[in-house]
N, C-alpha and C. Protein backbone atom coordinates (compact mmCIF):
# COMPACT_ATOMS: atom_id res chain seq x y z
N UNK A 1 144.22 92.44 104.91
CA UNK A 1 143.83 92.19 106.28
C UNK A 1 144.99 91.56 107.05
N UNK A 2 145.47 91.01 106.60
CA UNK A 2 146.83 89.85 107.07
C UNK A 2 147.50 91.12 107.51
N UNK A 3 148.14 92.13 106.78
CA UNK A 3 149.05 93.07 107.37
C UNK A 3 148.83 93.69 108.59
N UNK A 4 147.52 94.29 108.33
CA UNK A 4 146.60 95.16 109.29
C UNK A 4 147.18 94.14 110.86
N UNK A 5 146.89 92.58 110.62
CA UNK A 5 146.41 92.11 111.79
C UNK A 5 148.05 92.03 111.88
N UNK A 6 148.87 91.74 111.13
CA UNK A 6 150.22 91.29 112.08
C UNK A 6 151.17 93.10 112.36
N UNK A 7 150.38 94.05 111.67
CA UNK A 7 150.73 94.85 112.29
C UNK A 7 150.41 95.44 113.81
N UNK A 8 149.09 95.05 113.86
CA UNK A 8 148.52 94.94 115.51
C UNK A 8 149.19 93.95 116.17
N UNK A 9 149.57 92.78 116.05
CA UNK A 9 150.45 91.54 116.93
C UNK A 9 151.45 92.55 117.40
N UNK A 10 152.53 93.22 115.94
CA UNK A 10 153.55 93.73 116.45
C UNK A 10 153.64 94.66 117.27
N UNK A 11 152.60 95.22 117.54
CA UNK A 11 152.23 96.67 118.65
C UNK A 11 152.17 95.87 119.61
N UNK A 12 151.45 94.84 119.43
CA UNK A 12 151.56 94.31 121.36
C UNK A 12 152.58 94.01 121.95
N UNK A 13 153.58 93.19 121.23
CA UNK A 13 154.83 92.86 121.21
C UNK A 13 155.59 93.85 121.43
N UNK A 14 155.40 95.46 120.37
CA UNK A 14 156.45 96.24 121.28
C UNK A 14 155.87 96.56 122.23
N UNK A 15 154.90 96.54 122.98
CA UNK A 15 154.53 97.33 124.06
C UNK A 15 155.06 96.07 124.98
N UNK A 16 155.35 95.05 124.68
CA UNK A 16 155.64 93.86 125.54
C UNK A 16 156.93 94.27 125.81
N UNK A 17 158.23 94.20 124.90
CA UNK A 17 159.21 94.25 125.01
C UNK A 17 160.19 95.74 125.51
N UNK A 18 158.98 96.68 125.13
CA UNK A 18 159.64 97.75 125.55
C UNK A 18 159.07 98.31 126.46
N UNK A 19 158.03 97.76 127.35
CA UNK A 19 157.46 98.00 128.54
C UNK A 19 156.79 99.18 128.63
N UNK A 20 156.38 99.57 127.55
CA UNK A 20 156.14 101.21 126.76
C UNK A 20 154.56 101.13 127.34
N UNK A 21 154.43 102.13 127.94
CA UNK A 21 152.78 102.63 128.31
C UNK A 21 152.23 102.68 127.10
N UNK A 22 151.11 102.69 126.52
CA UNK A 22 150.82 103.45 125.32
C UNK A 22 150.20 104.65 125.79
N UNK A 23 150.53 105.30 124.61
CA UNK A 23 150.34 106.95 124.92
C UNK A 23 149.74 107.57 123.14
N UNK A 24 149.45 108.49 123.64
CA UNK A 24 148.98 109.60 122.44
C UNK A 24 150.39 109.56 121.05
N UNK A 25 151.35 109.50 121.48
CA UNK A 25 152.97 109.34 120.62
C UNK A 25 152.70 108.06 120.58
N UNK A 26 152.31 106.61 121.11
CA UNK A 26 152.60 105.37 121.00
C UNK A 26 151.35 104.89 119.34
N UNK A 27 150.33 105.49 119.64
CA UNK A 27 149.23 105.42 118.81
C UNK A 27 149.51 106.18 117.18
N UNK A 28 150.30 107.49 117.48
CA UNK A 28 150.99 108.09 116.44
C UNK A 28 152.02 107.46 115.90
N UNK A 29 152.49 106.82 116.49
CA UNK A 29 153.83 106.15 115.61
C UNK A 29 153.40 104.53 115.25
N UNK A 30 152.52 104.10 115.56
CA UNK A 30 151.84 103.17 115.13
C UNK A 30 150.83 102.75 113.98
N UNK A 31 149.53 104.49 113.67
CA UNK A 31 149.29 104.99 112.01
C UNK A 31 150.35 105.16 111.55
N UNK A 32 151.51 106.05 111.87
CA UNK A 32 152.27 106.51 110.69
C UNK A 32 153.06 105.09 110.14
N UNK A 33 153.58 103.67 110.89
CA UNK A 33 153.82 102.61 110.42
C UNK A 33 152.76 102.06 109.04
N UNK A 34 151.62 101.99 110.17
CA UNK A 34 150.48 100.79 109.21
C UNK A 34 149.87 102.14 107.68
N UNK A 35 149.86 103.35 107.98
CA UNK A 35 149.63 103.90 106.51
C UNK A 35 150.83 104.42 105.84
N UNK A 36 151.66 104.31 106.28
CA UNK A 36 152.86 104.35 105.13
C UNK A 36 153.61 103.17 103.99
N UNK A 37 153.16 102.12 104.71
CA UNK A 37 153.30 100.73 104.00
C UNK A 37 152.50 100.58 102.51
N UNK A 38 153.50 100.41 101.64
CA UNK A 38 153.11 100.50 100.17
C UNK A 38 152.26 99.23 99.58
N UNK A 39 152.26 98.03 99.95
CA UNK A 39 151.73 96.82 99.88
C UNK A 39 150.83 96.42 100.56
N UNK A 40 150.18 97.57 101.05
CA UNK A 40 148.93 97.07 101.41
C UNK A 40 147.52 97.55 100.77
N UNK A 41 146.41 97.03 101.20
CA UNK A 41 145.59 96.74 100.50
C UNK A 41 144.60 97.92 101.57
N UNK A 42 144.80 98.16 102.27
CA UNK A 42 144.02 99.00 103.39
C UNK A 42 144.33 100.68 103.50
N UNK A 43 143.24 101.45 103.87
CA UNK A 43 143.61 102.89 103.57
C UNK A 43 143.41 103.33 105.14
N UNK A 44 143.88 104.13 105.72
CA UNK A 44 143.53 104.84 107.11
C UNK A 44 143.43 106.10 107.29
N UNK A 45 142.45 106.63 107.92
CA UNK A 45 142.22 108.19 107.69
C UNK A 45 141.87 108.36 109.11
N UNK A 46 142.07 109.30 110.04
CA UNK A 46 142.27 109.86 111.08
C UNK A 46 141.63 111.12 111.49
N UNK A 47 141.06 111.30 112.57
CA UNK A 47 140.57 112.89 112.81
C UNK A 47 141.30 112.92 114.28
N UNK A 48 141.49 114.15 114.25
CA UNK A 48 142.17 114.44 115.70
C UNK A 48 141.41 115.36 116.91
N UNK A 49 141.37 115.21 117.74
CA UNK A 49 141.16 116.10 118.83
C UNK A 49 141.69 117.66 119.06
N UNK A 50 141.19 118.29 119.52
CA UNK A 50 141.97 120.10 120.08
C UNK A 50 143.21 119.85 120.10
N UNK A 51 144.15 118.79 121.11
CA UNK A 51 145.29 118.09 121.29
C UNK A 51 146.08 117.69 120.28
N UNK A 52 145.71 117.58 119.33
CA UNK A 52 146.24 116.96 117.88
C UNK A 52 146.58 115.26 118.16
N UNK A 53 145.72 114.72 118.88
CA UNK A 53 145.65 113.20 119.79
C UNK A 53 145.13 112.82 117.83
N UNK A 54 145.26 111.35 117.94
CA UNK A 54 144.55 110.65 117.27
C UNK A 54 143.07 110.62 118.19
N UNK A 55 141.80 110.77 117.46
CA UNK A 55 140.43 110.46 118.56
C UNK A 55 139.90 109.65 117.61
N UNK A 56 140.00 109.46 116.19
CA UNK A 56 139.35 108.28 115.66
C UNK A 56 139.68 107.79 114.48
N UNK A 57 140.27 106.79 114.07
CA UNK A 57 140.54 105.89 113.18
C UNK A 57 140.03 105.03 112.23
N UNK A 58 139.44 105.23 110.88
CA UNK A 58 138.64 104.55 110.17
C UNK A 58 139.21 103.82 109.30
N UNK A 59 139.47 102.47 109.17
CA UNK A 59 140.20 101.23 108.43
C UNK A 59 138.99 101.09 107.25
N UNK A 60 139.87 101.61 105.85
CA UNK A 60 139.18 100.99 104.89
C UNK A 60 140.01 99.96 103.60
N UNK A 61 139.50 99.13 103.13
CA UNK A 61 139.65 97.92 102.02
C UNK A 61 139.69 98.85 100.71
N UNK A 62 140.72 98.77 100.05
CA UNK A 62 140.63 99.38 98.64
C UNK A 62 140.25 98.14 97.93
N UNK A 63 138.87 98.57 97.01
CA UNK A 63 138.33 97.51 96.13
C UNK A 63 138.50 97.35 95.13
N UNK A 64 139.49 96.86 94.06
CA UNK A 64 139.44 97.23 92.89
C UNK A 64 137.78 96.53 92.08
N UNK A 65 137.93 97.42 90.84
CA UNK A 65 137.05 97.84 89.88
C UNK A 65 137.18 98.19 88.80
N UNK A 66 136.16 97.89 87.73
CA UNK A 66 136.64 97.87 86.35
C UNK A 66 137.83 98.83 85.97
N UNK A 67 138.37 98.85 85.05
CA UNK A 67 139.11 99.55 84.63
C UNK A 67 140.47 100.83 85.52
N UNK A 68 140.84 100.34 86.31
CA UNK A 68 141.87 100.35 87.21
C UNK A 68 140.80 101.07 88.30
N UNK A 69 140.11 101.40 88.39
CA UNK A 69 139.56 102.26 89.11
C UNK A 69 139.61 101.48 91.16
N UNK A 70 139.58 101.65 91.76
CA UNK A 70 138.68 101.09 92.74
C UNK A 70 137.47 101.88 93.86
N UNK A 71 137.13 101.27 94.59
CA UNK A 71 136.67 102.17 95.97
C UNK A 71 137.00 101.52 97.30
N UNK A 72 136.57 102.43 98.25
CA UNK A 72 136.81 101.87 99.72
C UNK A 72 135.94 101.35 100.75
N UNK A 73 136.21 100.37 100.98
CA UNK A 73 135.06 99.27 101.81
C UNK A 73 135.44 99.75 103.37
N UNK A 74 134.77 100.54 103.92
CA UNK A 74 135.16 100.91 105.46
C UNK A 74 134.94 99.61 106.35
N UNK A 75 136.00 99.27 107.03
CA UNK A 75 136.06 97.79 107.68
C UNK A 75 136.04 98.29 109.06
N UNK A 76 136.46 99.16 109.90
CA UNK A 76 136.71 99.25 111.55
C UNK A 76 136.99 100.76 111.53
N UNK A 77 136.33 100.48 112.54
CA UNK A 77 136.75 102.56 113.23
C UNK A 77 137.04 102.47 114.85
N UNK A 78 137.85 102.85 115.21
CA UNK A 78 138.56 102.97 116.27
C UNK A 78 138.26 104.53 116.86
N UNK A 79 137.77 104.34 117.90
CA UNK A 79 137.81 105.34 118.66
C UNK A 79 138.80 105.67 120.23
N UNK A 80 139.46 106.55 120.32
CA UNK A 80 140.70 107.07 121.77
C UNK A 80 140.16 107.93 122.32
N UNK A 81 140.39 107.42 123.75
CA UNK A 81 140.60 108.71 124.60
C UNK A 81 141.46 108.87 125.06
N UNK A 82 142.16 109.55 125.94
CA UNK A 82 143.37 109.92 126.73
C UNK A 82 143.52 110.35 127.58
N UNK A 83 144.25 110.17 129.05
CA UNK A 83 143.70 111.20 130.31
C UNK A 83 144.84 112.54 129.63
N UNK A 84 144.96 113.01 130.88
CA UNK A 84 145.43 114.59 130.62
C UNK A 84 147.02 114.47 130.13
N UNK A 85 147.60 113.44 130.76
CA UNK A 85 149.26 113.02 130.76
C UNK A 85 149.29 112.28 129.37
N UNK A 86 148.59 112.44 128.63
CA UNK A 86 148.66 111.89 127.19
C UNK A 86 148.15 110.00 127.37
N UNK A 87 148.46 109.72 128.26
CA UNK A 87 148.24 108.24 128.09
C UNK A 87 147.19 107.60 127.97
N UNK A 88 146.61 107.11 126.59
CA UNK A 88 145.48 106.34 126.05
C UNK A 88 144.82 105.30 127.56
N UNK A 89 143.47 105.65 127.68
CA UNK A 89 142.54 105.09 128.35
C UNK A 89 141.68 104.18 128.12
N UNK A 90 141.20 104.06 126.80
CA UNK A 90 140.25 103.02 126.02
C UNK A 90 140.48 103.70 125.00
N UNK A 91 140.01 102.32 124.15
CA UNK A 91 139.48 102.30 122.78
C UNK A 91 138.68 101.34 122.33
N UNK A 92 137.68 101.99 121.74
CA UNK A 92 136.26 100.97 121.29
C UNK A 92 136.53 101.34 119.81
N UNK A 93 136.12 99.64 119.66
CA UNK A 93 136.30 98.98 118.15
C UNK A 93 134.83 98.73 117.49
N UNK A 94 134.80 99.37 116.74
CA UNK A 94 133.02 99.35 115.54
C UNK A 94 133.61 98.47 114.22
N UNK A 95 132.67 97.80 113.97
CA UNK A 95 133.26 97.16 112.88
C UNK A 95 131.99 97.36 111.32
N UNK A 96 132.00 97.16 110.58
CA UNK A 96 130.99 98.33 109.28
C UNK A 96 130.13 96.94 108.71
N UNK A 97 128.94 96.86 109.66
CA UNK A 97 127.81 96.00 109.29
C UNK A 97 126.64 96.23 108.60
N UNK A 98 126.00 95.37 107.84
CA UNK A 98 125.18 96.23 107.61
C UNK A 98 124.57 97.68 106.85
N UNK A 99 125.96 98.13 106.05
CA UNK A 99 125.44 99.67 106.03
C UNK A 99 125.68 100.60 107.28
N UNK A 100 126.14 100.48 108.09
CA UNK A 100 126.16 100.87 109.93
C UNK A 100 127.51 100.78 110.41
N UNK A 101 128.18 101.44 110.90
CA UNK A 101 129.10 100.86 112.31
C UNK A 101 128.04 100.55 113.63
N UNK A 102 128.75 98.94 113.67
CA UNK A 102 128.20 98.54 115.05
C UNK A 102 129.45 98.48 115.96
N UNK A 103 129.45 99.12 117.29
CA UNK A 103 130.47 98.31 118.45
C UNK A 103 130.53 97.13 118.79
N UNK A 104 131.85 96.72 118.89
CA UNK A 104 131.74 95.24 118.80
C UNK A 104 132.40 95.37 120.35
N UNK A 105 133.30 95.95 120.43
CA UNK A 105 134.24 96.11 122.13
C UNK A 105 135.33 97.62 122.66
N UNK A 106 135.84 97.47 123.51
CA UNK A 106 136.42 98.29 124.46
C UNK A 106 137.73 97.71 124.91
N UNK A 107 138.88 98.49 124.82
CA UNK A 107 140.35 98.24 125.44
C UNK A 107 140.22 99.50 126.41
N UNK A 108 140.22 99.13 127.89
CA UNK A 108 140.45 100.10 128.77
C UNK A 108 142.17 100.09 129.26
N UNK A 109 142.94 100.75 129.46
CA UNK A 109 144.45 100.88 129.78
C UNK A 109 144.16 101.19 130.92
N UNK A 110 145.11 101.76 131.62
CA UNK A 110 145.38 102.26 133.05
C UNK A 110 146.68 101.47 134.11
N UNK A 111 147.46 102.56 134.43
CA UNK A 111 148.99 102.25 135.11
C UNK A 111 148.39 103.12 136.76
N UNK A 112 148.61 101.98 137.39
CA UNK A 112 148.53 101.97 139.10
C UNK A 112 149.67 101.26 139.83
N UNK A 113 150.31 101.47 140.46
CA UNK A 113 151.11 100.99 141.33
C UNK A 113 152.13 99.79 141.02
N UNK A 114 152.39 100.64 139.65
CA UNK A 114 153.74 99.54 138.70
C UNK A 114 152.82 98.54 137.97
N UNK A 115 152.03 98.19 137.83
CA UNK A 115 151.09 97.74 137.09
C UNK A 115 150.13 98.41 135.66
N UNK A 116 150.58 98.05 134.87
CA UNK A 116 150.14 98.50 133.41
C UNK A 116 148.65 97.50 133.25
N UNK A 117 147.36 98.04 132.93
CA UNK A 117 146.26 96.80 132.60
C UNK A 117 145.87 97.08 131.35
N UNK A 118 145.65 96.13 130.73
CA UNK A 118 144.45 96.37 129.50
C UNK A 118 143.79 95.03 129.43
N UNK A 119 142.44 95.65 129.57
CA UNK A 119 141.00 94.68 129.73
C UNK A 119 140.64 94.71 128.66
N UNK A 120 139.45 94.09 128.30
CA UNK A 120 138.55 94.10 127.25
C UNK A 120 137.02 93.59 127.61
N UNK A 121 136.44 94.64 127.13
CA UNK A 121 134.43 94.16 127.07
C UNK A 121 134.15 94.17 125.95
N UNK A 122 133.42 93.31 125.92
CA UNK A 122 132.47 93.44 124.69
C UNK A 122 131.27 94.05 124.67
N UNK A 123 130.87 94.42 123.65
CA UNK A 123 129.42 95.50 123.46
C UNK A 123 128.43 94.44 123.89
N UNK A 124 127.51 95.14 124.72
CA UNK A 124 126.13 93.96 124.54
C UNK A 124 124.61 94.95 124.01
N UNK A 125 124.93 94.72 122.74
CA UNK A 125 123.75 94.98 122.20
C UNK A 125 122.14 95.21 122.69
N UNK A 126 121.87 94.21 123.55
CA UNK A 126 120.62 94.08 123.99
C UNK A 126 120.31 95.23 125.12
N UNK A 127 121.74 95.37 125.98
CA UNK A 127 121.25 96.22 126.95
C UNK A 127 122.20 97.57 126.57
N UNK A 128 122.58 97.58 125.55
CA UNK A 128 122.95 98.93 125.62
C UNK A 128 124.60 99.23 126.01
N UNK A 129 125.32 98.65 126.50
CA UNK A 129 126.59 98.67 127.34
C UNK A 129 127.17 97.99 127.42
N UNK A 130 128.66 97.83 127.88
CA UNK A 130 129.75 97.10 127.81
C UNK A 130 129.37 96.56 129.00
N UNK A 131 129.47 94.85 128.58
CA UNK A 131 129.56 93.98 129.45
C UNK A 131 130.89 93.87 130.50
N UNK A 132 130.72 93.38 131.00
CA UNK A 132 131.93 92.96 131.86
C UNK A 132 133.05 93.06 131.70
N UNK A 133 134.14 93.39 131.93
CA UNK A 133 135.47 92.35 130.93
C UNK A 133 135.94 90.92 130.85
N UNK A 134 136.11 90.44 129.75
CA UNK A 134 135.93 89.31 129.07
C UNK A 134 137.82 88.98 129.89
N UNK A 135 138.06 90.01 129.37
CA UNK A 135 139.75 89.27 129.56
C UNK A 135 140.87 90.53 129.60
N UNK A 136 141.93 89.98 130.52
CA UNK A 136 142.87 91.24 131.03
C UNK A 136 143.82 90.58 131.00
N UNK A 137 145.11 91.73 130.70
CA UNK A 137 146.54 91.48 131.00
C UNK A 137 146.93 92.56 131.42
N UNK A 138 147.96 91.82 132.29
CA UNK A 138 148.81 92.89 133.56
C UNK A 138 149.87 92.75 133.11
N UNK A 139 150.84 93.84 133.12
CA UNK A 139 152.06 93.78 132.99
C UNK A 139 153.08 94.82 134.39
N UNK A 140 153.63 93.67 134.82
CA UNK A 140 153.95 94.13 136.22
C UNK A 140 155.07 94.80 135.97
N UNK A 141 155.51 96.28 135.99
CA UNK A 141 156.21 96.84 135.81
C UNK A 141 157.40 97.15 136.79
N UNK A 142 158.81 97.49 136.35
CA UNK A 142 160.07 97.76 137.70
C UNK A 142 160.32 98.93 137.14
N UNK A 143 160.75 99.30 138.59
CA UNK A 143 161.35 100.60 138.89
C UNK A 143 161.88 101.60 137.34
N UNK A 144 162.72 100.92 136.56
CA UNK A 144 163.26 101.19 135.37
C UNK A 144 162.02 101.03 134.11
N UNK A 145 160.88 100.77 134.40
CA UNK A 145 160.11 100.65 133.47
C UNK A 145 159.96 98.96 132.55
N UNK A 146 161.20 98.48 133.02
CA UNK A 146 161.11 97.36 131.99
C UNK A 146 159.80 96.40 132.56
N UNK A 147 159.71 95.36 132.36
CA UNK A 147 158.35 94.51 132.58
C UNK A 147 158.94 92.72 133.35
N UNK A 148 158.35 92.91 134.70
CA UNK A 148 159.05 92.22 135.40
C UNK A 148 158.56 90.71 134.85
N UNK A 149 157.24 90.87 134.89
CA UNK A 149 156.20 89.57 134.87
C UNK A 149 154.82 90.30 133.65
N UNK A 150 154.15 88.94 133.05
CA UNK A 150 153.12 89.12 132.24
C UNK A 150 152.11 88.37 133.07
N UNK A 151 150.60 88.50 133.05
CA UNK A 151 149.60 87.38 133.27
C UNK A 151 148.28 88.06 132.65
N UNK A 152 147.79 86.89 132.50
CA UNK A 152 146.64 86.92 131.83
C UNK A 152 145.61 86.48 132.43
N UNK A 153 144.29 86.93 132.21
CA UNK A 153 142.96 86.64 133.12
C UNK A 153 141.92 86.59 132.16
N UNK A 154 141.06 85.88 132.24
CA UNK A 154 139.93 85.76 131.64
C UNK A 154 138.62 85.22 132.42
N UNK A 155 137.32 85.86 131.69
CA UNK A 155 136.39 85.15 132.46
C UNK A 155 135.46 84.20 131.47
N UNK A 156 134.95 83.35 132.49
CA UNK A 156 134.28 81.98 131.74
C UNK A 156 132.95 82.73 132.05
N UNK A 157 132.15 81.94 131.11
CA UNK A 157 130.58 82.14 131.21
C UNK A 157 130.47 81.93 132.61
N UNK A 158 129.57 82.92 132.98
CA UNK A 158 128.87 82.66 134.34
C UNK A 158 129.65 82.79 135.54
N UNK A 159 130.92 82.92 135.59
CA UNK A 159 131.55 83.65 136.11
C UNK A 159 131.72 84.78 136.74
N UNK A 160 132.19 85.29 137.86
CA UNK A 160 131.96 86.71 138.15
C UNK A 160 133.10 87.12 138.37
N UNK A 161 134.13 86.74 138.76
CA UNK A 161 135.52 87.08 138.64
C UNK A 161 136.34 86.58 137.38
N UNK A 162 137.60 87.64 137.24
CA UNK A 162 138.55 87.07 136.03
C UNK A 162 139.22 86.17 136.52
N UNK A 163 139.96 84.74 135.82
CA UNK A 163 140.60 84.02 136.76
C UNK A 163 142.16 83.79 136.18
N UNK A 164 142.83 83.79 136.32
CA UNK A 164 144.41 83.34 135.63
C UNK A 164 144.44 82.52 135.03
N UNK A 165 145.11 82.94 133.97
CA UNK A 165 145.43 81.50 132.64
C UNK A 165 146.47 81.44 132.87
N UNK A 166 147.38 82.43 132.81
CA UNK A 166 149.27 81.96 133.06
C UNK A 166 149.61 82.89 133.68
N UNK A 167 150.43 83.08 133.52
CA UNK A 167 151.63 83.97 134.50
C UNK A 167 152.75 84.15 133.87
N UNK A 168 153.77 84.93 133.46
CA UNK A 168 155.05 84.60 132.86
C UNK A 168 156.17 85.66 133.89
N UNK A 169 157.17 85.00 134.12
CA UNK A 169 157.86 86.32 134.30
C UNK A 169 159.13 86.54 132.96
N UNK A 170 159.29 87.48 132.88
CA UNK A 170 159.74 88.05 131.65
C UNK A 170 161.19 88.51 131.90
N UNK A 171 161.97 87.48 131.27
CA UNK A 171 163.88 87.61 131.39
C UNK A 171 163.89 89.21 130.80
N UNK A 172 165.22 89.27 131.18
CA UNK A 172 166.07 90.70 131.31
C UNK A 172 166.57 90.39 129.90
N UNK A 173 165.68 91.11 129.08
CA UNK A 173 166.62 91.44 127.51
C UNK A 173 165.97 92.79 126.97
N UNK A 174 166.88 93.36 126.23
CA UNK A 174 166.66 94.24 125.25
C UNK A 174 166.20 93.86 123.82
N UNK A 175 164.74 94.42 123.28
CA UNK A 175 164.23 93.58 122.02
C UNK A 175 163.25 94.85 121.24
N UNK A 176 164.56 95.41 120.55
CA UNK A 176 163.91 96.29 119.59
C UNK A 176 162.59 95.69 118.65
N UNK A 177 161.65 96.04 118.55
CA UNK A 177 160.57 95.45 117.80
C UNK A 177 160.06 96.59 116.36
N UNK A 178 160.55 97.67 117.13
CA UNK A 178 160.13 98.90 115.96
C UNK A 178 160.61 98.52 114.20
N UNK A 179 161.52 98.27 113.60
CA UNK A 179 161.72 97.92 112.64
C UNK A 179 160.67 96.61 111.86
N UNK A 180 159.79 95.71 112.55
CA UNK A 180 159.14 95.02 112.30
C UNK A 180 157.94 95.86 111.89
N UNK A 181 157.63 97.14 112.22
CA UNK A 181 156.21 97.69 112.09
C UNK A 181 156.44 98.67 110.96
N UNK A 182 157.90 98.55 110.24
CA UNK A 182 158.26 99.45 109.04
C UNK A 182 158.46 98.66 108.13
N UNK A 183 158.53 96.91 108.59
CA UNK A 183 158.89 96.26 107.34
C UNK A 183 157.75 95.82 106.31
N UNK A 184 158.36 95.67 105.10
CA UNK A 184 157.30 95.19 104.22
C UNK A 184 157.05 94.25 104.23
């Protein structure tokens, strides 16, 4: 699990540093990192769309068992969409309760007017649908693509708007991150 999760940190990070939209190629080169890694304990299996897109992602736990044997504990399934220009729109996260995948939440993307967003809702069970979004980051994009400024928003209970937690603006460097998502 430890890998899984600091392999997700490092995706945010490159998408931080390299100001990289995510896209249908951003999501592909991101399985082919986390299931090629020999030391891990997690298996990933994939189905694709007409497009040859990733459309859904099932994270499973190899269990060992008597006599070298093991099996696979399905932990999360990830589901993508993509608009037409390849660039990932949401993704809802199920996590394996129960005997069941339940939805637990939603990453919506979307690039408007030099502005990169990704929100997040959570599932609400009771009524059926994604609540609100809980919490967003903007990444204010320049002309060249790099990433001028970061901020973050979140909402409090009872709340009806997201409100700012920080703000960053983000110095002028070059910060390869890709080699971190190949290392062991």
């Amino acid at each position: 699990m430890k890998k899984f999760m600091i392999s997700s940190m490092m995706c945010l990070i490159t998408l931080t540093s390299n100001a990289q939209v995510m896209t249908s190629a951003t999501v592909d080169k991101i399985f082919d990192a986390v299931s090629q890694a020999n030391d891990t304990e997690f298996v990933f299996n994939v189905d694709r769309d007409d497009d040859g897109n990733i459309a859904t992602m099932v994270v499973y736990q190899e269990l060992l068992q008597r006599k070298a044997d093991f099996t696979l504990k399905p932990i999360y399934r990830y589901q993508y969409a993509y608009a037409a220009d390849s660039m990932l729109t949401s993704r809802i996260k199920y996590e394996w309760r129960k005997q069941q995948w339940q939805c637990v939440g939603r990453y919506d993307y979307s690039l408007a007017s030099g502005c990169y967003t990704v929100t997040y809702s959570r599932w609400n069970k009771k009524k059926a649908q994604f609540d609100e979004p809980v919490g967003q980051i903007t990444y204010t994009l320049l002309p060249n693509e790099s990433i001028a400024c970061v901020a973050c928003y979140s909402r409090q209970r009872n709340k009806t708007d997201l409100q700012l937690e920080w703000q960053l603006p983000v110095e002028s460097y070059t910060m390869n991150m890709d080699h971190y998502l190949t290392q062991k």
